[in-house]
C-alpha atoms as a PDB file:
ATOM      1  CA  UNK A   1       0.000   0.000   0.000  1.00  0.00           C
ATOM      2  CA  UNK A   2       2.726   2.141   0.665  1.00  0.00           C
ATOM      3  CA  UNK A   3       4.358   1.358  -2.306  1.00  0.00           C
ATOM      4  CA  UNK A   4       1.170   1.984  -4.042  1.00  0.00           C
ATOM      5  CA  UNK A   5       1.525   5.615  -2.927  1.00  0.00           C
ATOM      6  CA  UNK A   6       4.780   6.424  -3.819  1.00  0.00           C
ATOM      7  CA  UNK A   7       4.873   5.408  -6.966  1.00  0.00           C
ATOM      8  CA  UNK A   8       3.561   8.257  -9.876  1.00  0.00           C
ATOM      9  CA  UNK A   9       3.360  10.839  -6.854  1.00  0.00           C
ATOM     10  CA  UNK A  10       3.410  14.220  -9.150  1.00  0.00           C
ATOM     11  CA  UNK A  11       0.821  12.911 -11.479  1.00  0.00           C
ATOM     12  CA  UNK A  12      -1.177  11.953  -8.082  1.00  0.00           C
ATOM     13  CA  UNK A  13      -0.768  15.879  -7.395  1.00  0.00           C
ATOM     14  CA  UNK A  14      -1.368  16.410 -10.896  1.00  0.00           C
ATOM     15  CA  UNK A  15      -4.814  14.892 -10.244  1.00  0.00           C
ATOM     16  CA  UNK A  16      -5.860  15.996  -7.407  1.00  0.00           C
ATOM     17  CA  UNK A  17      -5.255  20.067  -8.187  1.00  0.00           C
ATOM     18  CA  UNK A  18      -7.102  19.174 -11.673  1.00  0.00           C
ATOM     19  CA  UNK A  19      -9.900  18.057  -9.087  1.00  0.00           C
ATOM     20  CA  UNK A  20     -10.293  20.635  -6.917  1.00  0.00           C
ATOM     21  CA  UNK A  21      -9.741  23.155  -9.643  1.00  0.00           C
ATOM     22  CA  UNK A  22     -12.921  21.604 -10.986  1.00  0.00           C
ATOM     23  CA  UNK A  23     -14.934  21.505  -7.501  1.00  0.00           C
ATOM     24  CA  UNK A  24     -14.074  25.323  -7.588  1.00  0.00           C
ATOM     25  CA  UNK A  25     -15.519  25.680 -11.304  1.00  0.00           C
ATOM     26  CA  UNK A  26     -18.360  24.024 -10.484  1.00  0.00           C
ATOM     27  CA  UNK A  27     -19.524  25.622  -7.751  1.00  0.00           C
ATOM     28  CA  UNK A  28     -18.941  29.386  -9.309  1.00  0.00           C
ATOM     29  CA  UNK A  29     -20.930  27.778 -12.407  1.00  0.00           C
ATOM     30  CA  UNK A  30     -23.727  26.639  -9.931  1.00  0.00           C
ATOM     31  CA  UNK A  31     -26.700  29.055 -10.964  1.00  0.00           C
ATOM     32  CA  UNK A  32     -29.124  30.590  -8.402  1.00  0.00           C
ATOM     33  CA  UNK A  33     -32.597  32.619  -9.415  1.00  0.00           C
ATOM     34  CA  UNK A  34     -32.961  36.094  -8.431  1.00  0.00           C
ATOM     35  CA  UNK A  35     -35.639  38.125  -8.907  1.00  0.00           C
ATOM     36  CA  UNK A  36     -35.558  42.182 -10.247  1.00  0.00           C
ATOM     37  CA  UNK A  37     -37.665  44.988 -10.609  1.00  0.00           C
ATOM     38  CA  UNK A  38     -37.076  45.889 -14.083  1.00  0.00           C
ATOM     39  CA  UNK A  39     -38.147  49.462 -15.496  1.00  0.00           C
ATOM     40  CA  UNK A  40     -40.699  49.150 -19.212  1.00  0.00           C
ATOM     41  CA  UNK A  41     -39.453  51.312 -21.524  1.00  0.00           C
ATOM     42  CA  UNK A  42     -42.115  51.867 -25.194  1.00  0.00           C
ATOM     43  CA  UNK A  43     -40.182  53.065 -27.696  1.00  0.00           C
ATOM     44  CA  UNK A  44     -42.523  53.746 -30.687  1.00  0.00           C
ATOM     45  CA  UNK A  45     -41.039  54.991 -34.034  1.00  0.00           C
ATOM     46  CA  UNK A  46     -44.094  56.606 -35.864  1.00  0.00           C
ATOM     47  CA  UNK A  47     -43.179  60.177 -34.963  1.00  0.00           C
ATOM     48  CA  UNK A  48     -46.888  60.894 -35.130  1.00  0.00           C
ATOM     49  CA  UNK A  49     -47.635  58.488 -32.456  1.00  0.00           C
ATOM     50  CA  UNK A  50     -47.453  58.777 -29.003  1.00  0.00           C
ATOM     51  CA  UNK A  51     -47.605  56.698 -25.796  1.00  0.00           C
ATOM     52  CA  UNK A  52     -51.254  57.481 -23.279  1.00  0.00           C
ATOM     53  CA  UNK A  53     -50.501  55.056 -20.654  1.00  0.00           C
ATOM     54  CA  UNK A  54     -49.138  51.397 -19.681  1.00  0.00           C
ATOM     55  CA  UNK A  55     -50.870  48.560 -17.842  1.00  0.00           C
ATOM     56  CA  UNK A  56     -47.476  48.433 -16.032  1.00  0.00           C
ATOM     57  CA  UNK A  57     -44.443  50.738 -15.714  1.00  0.00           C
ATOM     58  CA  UNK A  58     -42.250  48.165 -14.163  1.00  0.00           C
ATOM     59  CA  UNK A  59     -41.751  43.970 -14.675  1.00  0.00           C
ATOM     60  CA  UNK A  60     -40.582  42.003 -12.016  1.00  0.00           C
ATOM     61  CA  UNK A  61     -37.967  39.582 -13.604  1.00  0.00           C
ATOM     62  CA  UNK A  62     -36.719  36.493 -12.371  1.00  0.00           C
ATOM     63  CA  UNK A  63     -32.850  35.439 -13.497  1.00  0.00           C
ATOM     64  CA  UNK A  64     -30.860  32.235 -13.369  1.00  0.00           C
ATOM     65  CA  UNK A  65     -27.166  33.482 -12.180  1.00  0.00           C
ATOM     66  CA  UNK A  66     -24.130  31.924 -12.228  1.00  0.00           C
ATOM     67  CA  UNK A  67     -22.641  33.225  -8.682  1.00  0.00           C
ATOM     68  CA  UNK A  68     -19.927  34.515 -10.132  1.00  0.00           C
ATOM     69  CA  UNK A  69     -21.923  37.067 -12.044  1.00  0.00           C
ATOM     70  CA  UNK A  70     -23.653  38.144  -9.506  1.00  0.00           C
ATOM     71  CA  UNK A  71     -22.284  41.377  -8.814  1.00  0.00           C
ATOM     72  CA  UNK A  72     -22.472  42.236 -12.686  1.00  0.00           C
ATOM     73  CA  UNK A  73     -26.063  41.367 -12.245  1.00  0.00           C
ATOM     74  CA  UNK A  74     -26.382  43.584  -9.665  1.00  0.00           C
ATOM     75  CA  UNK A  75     -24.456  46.809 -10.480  1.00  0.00           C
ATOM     76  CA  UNK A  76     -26.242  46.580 -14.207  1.00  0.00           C
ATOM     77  CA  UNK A  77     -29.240  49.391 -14.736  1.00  0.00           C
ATOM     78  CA  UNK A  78     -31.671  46.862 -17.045  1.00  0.00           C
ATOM     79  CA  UNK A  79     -34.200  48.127 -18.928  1.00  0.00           C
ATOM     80  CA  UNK A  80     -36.614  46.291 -20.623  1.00  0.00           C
ATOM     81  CA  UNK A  81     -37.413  47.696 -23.750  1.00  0.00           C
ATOM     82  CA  UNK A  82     -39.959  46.845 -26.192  1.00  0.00           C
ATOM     83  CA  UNK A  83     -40.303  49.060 -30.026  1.00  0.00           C
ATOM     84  CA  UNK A  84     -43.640  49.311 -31.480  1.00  0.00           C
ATOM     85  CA  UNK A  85     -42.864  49.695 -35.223  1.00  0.00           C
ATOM     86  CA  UNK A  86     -44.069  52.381 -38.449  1.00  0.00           C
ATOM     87  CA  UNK A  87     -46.570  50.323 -38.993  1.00  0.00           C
ATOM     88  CA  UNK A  88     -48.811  51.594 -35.822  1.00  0.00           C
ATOM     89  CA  UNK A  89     -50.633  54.552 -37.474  1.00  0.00           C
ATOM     90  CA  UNK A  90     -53.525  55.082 -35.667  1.00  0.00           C
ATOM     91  CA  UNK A  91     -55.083  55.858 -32.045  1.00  0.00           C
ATOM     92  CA  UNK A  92     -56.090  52.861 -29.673  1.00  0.00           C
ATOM     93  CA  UNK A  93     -55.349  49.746 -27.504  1.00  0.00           C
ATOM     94  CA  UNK A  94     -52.395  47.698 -28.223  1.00  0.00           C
ATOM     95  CA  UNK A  95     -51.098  44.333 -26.308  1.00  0.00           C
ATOM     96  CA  UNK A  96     -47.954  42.457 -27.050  1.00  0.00           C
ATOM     97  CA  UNK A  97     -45.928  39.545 -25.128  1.00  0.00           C
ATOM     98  CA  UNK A  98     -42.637  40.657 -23.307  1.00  0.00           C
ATOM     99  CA  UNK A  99     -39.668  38.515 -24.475  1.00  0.00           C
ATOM    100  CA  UNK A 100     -36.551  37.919 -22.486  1.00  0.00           C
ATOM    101  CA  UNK A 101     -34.664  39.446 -25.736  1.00  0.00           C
ATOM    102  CA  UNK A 102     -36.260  42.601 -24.620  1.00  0.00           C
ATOM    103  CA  UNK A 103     -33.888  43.101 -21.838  1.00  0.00           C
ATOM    104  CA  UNK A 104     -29.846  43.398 -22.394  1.00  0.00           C
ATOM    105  CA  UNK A 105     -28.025  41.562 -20.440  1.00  0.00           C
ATOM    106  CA  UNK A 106     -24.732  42.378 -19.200  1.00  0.00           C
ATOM    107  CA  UNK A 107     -23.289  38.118 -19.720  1.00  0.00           C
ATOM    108  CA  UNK A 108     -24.707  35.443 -21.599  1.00  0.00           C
ATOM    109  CA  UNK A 109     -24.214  33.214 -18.690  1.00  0.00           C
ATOM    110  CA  UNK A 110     -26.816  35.118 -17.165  1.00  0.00           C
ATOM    111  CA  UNK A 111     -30.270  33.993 -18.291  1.00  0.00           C
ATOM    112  CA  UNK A 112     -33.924  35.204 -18.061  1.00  0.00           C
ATOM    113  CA  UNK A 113     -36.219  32.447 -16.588  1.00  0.00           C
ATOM    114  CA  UNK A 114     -39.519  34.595 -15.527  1.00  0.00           C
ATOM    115  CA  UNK A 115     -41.347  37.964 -16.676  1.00  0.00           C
ATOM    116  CA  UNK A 116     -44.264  38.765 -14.611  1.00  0.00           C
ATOM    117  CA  UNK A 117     -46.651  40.324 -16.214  1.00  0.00           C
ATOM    118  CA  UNK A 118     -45.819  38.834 -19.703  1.00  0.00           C
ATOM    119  CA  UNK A 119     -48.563  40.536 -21.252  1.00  0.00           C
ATOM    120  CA  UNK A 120     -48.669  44.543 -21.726  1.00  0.00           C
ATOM    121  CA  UNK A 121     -51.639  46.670 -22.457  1.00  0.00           C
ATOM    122  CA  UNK A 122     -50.963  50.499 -23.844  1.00  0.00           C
ATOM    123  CA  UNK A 123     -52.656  52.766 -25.138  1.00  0.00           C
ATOM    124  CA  UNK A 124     -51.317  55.131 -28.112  1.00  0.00           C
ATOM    125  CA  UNK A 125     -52.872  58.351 -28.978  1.00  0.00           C
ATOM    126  CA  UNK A 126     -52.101  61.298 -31.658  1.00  0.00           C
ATOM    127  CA  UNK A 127     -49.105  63.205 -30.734  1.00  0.00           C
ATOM    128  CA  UNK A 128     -50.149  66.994 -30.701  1.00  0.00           C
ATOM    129  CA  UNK A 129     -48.633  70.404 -29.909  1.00  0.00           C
ATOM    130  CA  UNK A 130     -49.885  73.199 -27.714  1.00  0.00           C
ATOM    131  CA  UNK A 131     -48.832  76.684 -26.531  1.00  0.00           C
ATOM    132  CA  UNK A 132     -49.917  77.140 -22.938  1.00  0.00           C
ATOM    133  CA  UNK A 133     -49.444  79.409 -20.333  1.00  0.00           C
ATOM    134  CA  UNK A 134     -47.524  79.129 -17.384  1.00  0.00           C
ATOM    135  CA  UNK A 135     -48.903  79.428 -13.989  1.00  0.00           C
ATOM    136  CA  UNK A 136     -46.696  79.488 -10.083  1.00  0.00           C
ATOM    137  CA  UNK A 137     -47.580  76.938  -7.862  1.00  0.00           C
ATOM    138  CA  UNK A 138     -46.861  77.453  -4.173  1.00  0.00           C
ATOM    139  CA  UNK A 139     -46.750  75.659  -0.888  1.00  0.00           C
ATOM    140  CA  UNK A 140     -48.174  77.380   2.490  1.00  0.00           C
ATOM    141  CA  UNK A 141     -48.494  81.378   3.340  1.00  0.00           C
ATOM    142  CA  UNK A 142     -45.950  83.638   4.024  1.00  0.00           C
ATOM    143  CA  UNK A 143     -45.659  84.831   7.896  1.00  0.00           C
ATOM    144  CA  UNK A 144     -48.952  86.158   9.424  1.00  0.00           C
ATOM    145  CA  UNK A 145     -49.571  89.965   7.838  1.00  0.00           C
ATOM    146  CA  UNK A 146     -47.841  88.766   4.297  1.00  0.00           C
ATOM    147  CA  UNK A 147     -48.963  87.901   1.320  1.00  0.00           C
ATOM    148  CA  UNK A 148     -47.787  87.721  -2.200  1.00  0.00           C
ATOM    149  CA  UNK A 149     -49.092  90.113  -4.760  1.00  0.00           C
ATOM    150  CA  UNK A 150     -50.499  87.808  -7.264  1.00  0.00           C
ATOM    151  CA  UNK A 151     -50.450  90.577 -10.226  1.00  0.00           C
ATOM    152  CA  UNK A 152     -47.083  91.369  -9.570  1.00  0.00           C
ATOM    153  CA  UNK A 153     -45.484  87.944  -9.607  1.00  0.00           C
ATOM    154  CA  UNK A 154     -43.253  87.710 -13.245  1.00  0.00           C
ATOM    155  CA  UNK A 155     -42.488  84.833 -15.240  1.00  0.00           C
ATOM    156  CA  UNK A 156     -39.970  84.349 -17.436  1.00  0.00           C
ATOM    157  CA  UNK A 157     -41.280  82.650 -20.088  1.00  0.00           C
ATOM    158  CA  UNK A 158     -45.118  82.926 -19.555  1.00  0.00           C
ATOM    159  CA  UNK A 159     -45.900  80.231 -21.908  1.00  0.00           C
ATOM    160  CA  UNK A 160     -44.653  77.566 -23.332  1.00  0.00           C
ATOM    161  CA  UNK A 161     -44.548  74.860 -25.686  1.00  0.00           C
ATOM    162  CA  UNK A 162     -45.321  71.044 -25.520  1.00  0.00           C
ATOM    163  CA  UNK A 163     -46.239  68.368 -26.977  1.00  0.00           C
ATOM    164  CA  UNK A 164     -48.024  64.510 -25.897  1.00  0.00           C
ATOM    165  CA  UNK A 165     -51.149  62.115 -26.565  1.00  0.00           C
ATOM    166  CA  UNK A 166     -54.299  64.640 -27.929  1.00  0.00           C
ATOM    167  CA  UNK A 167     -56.122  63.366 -25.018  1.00  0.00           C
ATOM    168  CA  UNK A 168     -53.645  64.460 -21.944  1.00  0.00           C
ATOM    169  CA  UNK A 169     -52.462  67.713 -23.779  1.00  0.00           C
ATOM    170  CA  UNK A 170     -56.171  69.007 -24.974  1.00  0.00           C
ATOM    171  CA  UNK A 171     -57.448  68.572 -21.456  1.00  0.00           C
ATOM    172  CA  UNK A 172     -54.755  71.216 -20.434  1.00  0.00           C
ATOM    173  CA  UNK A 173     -55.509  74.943 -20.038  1.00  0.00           C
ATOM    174  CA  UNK A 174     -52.228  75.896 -18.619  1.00  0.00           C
ATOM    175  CA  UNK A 175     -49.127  74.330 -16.988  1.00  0.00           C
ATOM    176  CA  UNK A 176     -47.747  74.775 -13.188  1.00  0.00           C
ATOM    177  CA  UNK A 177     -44.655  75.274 -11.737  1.00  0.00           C
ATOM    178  CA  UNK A 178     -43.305  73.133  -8.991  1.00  0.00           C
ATOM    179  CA  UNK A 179     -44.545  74.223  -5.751  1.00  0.00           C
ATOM    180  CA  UNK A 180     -42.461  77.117  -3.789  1.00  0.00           C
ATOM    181  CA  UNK A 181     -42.038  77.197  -0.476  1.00  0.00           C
ATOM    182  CA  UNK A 182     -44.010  79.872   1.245  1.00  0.00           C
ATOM    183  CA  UNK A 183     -44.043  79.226   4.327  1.00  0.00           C
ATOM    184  CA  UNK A 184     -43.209  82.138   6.763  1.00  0.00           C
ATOM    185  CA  UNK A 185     -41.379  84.302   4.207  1.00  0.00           C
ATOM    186  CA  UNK A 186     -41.518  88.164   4.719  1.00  0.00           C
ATOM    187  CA  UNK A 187     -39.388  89.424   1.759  1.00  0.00           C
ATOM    188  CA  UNK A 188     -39.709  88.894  -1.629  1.00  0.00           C
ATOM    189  CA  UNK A 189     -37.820  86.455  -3.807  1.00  0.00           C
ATOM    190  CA  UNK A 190     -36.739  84.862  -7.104  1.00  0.00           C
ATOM    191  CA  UNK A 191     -36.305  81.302  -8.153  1.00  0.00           C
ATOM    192  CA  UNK A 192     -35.677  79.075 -11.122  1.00  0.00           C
ATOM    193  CA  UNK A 193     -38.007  75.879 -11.169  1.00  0.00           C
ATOM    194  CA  UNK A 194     -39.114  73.457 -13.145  1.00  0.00           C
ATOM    195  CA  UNK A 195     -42.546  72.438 -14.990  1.00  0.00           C
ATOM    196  CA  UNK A 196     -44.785  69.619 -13.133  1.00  0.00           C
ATOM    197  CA  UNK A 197     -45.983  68.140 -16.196  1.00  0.00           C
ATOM    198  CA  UNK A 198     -48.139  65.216 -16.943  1.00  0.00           C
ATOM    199  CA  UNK A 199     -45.633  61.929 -17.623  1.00  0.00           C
ATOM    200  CA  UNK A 200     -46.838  61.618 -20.684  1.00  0.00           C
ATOM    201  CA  UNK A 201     -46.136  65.497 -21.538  1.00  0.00           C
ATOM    202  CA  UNK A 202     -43.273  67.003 -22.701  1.00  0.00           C
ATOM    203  CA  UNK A 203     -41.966  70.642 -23.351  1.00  0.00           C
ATOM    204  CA  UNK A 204     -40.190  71.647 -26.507  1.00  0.00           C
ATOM    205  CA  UNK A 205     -39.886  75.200 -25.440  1.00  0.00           C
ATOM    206  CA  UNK A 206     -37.722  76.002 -22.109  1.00  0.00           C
ATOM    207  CA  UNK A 207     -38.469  73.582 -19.321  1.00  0.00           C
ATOM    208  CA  UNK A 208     -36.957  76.141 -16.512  1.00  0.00           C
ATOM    209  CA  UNK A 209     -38.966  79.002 -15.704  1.00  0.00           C
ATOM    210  CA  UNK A 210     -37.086  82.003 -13.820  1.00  0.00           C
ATOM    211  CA  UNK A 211     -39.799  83.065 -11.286  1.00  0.00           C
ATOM    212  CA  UNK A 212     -40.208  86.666  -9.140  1.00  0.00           C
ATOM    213  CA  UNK A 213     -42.582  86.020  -6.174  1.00  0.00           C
ATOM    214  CA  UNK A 214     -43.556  89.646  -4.379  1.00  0.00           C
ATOM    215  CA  UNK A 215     -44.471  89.644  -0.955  1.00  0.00           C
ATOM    216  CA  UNK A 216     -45.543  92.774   0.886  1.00  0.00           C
ATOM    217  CA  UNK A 217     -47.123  93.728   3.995  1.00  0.00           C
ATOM    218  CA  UNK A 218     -50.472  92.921   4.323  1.00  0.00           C
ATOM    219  CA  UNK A 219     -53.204  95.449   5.205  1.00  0.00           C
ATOM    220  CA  UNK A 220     -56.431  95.786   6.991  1.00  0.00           C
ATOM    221  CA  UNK A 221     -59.140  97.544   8.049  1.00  0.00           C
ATOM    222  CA  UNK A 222     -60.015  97.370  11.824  1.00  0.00           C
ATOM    223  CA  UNK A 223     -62.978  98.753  14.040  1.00  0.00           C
ATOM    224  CA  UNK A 224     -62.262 100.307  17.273  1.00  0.00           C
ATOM    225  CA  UNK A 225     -65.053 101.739  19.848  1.00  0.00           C
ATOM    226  CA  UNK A 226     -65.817 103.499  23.177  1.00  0.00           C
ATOM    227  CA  UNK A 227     -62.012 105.399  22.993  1.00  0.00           C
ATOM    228  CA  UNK A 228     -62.048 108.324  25.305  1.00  0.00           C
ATOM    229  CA  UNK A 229     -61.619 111.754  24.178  1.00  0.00           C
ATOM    230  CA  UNK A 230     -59.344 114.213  25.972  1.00  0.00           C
ATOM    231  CA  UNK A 231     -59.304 117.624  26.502  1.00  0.00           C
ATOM    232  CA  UNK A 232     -56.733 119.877  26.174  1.00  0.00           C
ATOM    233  CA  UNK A 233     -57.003 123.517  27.034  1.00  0.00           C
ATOM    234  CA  UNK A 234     -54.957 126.540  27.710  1.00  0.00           C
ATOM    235  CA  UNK A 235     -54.370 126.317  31.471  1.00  0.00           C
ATOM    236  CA  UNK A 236     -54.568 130.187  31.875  1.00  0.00           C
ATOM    237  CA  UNK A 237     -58.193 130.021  31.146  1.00  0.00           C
ATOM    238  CA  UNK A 238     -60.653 128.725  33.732  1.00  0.00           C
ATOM    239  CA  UNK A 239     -63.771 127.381  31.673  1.00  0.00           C
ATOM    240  CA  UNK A 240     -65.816 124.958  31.783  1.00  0.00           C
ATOM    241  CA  UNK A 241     -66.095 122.175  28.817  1.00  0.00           C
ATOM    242  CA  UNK A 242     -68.563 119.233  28.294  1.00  0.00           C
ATOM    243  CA  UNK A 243     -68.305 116.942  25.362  1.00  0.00           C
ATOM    244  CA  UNK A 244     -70.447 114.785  23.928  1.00  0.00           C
ATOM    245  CA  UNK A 245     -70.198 111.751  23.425  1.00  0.00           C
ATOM    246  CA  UNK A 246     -67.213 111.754  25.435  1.00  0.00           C
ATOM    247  CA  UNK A 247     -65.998 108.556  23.958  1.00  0.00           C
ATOM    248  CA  UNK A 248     -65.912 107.993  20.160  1.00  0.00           C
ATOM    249  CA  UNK A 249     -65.490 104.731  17.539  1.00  0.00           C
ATOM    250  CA  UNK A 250     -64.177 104.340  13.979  1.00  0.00           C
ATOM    251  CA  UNK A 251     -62.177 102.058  11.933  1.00  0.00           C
ATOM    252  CA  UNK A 252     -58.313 102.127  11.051  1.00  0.00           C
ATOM    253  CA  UNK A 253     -56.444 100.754   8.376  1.00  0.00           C
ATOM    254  CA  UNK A 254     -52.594  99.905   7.898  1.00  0.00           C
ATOM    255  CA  UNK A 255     -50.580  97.119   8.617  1.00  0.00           C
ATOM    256  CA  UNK A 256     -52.229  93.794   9.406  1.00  0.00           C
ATOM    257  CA  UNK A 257     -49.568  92.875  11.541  1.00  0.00           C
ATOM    258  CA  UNK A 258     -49.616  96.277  14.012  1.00  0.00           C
ATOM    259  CA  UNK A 259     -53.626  96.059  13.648  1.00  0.00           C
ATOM    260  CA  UNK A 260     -53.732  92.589  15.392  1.00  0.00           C
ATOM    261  CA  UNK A 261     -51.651  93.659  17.949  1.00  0.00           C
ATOM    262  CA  UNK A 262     -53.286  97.216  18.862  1.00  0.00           C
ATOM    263  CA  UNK A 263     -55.340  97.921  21.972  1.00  0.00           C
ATOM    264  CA  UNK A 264     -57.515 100.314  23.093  1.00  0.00           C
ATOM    265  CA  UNK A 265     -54.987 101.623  25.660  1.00  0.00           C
ATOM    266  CA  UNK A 266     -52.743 102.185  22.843  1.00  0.00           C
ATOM    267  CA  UNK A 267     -54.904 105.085  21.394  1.00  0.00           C
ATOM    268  CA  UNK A 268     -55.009 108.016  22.524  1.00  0.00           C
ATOM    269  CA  UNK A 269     -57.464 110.268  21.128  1.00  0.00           C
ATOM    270  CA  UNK A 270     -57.685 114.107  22.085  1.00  0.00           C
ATOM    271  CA  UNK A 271     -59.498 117.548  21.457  1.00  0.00           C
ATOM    272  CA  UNK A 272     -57.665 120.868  21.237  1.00  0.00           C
ATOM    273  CA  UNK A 273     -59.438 123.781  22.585  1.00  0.00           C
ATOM    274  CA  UNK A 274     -57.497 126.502  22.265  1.00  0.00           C
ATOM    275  CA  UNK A 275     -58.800 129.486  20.614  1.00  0.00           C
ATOM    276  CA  UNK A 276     -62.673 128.055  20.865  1.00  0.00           C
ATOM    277  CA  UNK A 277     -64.535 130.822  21.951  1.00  0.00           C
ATOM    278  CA  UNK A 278     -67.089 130.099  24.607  1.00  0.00           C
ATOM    279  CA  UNK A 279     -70.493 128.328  22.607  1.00  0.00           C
ATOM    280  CA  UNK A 280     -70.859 125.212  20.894  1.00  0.00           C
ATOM    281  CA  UNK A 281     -68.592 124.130  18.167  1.00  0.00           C
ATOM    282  CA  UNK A 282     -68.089 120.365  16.223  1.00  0.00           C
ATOM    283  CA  UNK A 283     -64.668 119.505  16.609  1.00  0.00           C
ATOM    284  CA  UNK A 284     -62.674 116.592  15.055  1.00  0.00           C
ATOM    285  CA  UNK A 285     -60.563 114.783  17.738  1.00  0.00           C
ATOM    286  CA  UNK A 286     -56.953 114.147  16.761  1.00  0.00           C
ATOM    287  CA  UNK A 287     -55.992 110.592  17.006  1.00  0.00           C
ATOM    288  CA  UNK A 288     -52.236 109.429  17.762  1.00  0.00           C
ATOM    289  CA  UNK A 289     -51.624 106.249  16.175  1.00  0.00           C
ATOM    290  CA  UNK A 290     -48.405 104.112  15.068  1.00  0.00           C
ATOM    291  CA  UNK A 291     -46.797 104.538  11.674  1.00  0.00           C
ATOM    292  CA  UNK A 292     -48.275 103.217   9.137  1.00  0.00           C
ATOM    293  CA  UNK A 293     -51.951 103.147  10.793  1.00  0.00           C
ATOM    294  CA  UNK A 294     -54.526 105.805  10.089  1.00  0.00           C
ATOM    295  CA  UNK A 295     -58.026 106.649  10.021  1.00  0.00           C
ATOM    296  CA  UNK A 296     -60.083 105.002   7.135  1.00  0.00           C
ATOM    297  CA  UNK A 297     -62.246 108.562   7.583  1.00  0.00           C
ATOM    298  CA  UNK A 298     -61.184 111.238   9.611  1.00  0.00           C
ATOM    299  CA  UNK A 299     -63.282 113.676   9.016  1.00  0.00           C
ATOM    300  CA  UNK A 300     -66.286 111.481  10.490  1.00  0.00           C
ATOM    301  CA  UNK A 301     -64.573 111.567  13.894  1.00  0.00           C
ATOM    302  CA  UNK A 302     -66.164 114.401  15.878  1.00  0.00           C
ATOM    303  CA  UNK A 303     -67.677 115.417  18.628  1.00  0.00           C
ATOM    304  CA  UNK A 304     -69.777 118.328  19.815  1.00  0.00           C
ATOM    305  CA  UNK A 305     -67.813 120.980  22.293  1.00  0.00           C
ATOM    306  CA  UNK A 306     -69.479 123.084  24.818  1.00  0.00           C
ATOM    307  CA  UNK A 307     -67.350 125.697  26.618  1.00  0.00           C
ATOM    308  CA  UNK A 308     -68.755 127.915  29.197  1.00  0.00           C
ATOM    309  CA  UNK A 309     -66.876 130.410  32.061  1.00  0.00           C
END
């Protein structure tokens, strides 16, 4: 037995690398499924054509891998692409099988074993142009007592141009921006954004639209009643004054903001005397009020003076 062993020794070694050389193959060659969500791409080449919608935007696909490609498998961005020909010339439902030739494959090692769903639905439709106008889209309010000046907001373009399926584009009045932030902004500002267009819509004008949003201080109108009126007088005269009412009401207008926040005890209203002879005269009362507040009519707050000695 011995002797057995010693004799051809480096074509024993020979053999036995060759085998486990082959163990190693084998087992790299040993295939295992794995199953992908695959994006459906419709290319269709009548230029007049275009695509509505598909029963299904993504396949799941199911792969037999060799587990040495499995990395390949994995960092590959597959597509599974199916052409509808020239020959497709008019509006409607079309279905067709999905093959496993539809989808490129980065080794032929690597096969396709499973496409669920197999059968696609889509519908085509005439491929028309329209000019429409563009329109901002926002998101929120500015900060309380702000607000954007809608007829002062620019766009740059105001229209554009695109084209899709006669059904999605003829249902369109206008296109939108992508929403803008509004939320708590006090100052104006500008932005470039993009259109949020239908999938199925395209623009073949300028897709970017440059974007001035004005916001300004927002104003009010604001009732205010029962304020008390007071006198002033020259204090080298001793007469005596009645008013009446001695309290009056009316309605400011200004900043939203300051309005809010104003109290009675903020305003002080008064009545100047001096040079009134002694009688009965109407006299407007002077209001003090913050900047940018005033009366929305002045001339209605009076009140009726008596002065006697």
């Amino acid at each position: 037995m011995i002797r057995w062993l010693a004799r051809d020794t480096g074509m024993k070694l020979i053999s036995l690398i060759l085998a486990v050389g082959l163990w190693y193959y084998a087992v790299g060659e040993e295939g295992i499924e794995l199953t992908r969500a695959v994006p459906l791409v419709i290319e269709i080449e009548n230029e007049q054509m275009s695509l509505l919608k598909t029963s299904v935007d993504v396949v799941k696909v199911t792969f037999a891998v060799p587990r040495t490609h499995l990395s390949k498998l994995a960092n590959e961005e597959l597509r599974a692409v199916h052409r509808i020909g020239p020959d497709v010339k008019s509006a409607g439902d079309y279905s067709f099988r999905l093959n496993p030739s539809a989808i490129k494959l980065p080794s032929p090692a690597i096969r396709v074993t499973k496409i669920d769903p197999e059968d696609i639905r889509v519908v085509l439709d005439e491929l028309i142009l329209k000019k429409l106008e563009v329109r901002p889209a926002f998101l929120g309010k500015p900060a309380f007592g702000y607000e954007v000046t809608r007829d002062e907001i620019e766009l740059d373009p105001n229209a554009v141009l695109v084209e899709g399926p006669k059904q999605e584009v003829d249902r369109l009045s206008a296109v939108t921006t992508e929403a803008m932030d509004l939320v708590g902004r006090i100052r104006s500002f500008r932005r470039t954004v993009e259109l949020d267009l239908p999938p199925t819509v395209k623009p073949l004008s300028e897709a970017l639209i440059d974007v001035f949003v004005p916001i300004h201080e927002e104003f009010d109108e604001k009732g205010f009643t029962e304020i008390p009126v007071k006198v002033l007088a020259p204090p080298d005269k001793k007469i005596d004054v009645k008013i009446e009412p001695p309290q009056v009401s009316f309605v400011l207008k200004g900043s939203r903001r300051k309005l809010e926040k104003m109290t009675v005890e903020e305003i002080k209203a008064y009545l100047d005397i001096t040079g009134l002879d002694v009688g009965e005269h109407d006299v407007a009362v002077q209001v003090l009020l913050p900047e940018d507040v005033s009366l929305v009519d002045a001339s209605k707050v009076k009140v009726k003076v008596k002065i006697k000695k």
